[in-house]
Protein backbone atom coordinates (compact mmCIF):
# COMPACT_ATOMS: atom_id res chain seq x y z
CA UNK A 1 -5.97 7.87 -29.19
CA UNK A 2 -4.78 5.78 -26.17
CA UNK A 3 -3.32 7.01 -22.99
CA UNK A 4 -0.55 6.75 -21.04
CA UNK A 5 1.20 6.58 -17.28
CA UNK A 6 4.35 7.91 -17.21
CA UNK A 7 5.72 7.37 -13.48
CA UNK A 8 9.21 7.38 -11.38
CA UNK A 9 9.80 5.31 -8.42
CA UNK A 10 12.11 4.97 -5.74
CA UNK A 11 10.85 2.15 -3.59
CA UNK A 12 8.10 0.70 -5.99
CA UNK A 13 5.24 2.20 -4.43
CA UNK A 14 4.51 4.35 -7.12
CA UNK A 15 5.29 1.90 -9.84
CA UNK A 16 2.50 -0.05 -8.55
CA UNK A 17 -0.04 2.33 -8.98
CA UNK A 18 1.20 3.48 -12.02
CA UNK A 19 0.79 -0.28 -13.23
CA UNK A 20 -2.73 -1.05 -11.87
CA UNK A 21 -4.32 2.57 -13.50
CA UNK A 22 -3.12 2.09 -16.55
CA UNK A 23 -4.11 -1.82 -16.75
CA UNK A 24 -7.70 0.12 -15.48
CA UNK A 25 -7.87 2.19 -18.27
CA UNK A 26 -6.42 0.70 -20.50
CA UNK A 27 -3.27 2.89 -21.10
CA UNK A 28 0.45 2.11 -21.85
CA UNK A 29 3.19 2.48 -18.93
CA UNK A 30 6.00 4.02 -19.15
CA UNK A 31 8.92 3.94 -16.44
CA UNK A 32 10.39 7.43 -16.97
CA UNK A 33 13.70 5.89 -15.12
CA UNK A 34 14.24 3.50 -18.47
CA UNK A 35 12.93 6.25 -20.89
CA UNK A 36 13.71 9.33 -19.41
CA UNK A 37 13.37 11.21 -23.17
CA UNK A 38 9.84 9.64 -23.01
CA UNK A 39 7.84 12.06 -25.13
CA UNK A 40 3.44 11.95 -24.22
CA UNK A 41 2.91 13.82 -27.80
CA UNK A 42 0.06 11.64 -29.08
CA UNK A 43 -1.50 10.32 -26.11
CA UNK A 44 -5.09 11.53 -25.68
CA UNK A 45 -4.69 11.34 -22.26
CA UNK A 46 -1.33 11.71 -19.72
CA UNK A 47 -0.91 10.77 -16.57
CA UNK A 48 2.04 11.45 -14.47
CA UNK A 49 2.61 9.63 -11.40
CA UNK A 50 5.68 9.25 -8.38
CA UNK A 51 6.48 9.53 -5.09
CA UNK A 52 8.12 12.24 -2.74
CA UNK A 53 10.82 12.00 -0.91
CA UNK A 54 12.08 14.33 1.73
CA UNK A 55 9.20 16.93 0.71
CA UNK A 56 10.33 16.65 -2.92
CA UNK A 57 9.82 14.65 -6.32
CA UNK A 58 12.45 12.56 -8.03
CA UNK A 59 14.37 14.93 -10.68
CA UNK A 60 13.35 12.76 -13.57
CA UNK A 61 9.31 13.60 -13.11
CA UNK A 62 10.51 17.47 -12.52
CA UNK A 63 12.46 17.41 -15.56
CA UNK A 64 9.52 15.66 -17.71
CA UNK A 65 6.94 18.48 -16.70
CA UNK A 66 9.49 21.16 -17.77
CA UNK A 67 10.46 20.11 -20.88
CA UNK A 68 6.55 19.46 -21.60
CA UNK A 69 5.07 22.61 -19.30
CA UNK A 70 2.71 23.63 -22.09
CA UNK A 71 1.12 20.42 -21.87
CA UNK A 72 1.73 19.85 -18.22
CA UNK A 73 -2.05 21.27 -17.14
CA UNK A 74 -3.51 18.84 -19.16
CA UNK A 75 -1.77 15.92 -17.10
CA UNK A 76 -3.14 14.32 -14.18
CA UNK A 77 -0.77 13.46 -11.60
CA UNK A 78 -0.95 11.11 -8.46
CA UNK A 79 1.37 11.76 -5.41
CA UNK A 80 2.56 8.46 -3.31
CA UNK A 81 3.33 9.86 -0.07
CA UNK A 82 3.18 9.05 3.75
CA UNK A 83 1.66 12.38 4.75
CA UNK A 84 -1.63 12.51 5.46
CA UNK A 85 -4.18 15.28 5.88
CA UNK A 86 -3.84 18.60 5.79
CA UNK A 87 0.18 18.25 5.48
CA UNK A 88 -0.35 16.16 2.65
CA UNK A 89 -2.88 18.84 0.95
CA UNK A 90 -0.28 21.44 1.21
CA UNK A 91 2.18 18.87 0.00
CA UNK A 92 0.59 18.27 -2.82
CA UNK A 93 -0.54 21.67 -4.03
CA UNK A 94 3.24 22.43 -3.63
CA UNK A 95 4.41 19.82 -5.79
CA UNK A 96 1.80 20.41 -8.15
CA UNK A 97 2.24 24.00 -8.74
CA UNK A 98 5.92 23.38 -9.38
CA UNK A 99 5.51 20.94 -11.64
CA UNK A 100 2.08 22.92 -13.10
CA UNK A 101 -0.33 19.92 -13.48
CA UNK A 102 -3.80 19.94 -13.88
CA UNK A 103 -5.62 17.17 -12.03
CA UNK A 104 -3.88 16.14 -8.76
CA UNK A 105 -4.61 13.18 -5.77
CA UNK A 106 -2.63 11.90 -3.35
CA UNK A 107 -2.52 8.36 -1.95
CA UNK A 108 -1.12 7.07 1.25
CA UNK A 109 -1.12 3.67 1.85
CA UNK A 110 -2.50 2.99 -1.98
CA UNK A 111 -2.30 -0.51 -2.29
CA UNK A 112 -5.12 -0.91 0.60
CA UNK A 113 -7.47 1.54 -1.65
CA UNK A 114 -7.18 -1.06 -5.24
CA UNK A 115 -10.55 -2.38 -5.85
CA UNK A 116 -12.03 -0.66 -2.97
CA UNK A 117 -15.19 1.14 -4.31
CA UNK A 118 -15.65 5.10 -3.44
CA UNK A 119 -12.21 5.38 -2.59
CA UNK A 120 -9.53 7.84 -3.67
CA UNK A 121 -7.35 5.63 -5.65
CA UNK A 122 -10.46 4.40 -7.39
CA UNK A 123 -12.34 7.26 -7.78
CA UNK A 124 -9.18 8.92 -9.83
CA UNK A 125 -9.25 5.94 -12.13
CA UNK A 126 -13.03 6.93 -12.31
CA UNK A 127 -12.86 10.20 -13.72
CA UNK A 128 -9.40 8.97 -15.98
CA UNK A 129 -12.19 6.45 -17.22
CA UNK A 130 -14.45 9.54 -17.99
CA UNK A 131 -11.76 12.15 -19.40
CA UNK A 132 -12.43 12.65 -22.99
């Protein structure tokens, strides 16, 4: 069973993370703006991915969770955001409780963390790498 990114963008920030984990691990991408009935069924491994903007998540990734919440704690999820800290913490706890995914990260300022060992972009596509 392969995996899968499933990711909305508004600026492109999230797209390219979305792009450079999956070509990590191997896993199909799948823009949930062109395919917004994109279904994970049959992916051994989900990972939902976007941006926020003005504290919130485009509709398209809150609609995807929903209509797949009992599989939504099995998803890992990344969070492109400009928040950093503690705000960003509570930011993403938020977001992930609404959405109810299992495995969350943020990243701020992600394309300065590709390729650079021990950090958080990379150690995320670490334990992807390791998921069963």
């Amino acid at each position: 069973m392969t995996g899968a990114v499933f990711y909305a963008t508004r600026f492109g920030a999230s797209e390219g993370v979305a792009k450079y984990i999956a070509g990590r691990i191997g896993a199909d991408i799948v823009d949930l703006q062109k395919t917004p009935d994109a279904d994970p069924e049959g992916y051994g491994k989900v990972v939902l991915g976007c941006g926020v903007y003005n504290g919130q998540v485009l509709p398209l990734v809150r609609d995807f969770a929903k209509r797949y919440a009992d599989a939504a704690p099995d998803f890992d999820f990344f969070l492109v955001c400009a928040l950093r800290d503690e705000k960003a913490d509570e930011q993403l706890e938020r977001i992930a409780k609404e959405l109810g995914v299992g495995r969350r990260v943020y990243f701020n300022a992600p394309r300065n963390m590709m390729g650079v060992e021990g950090s958080k972009l990379e150690l995320f596509i670490e334990h992807l790498s390791n998921k069963n």
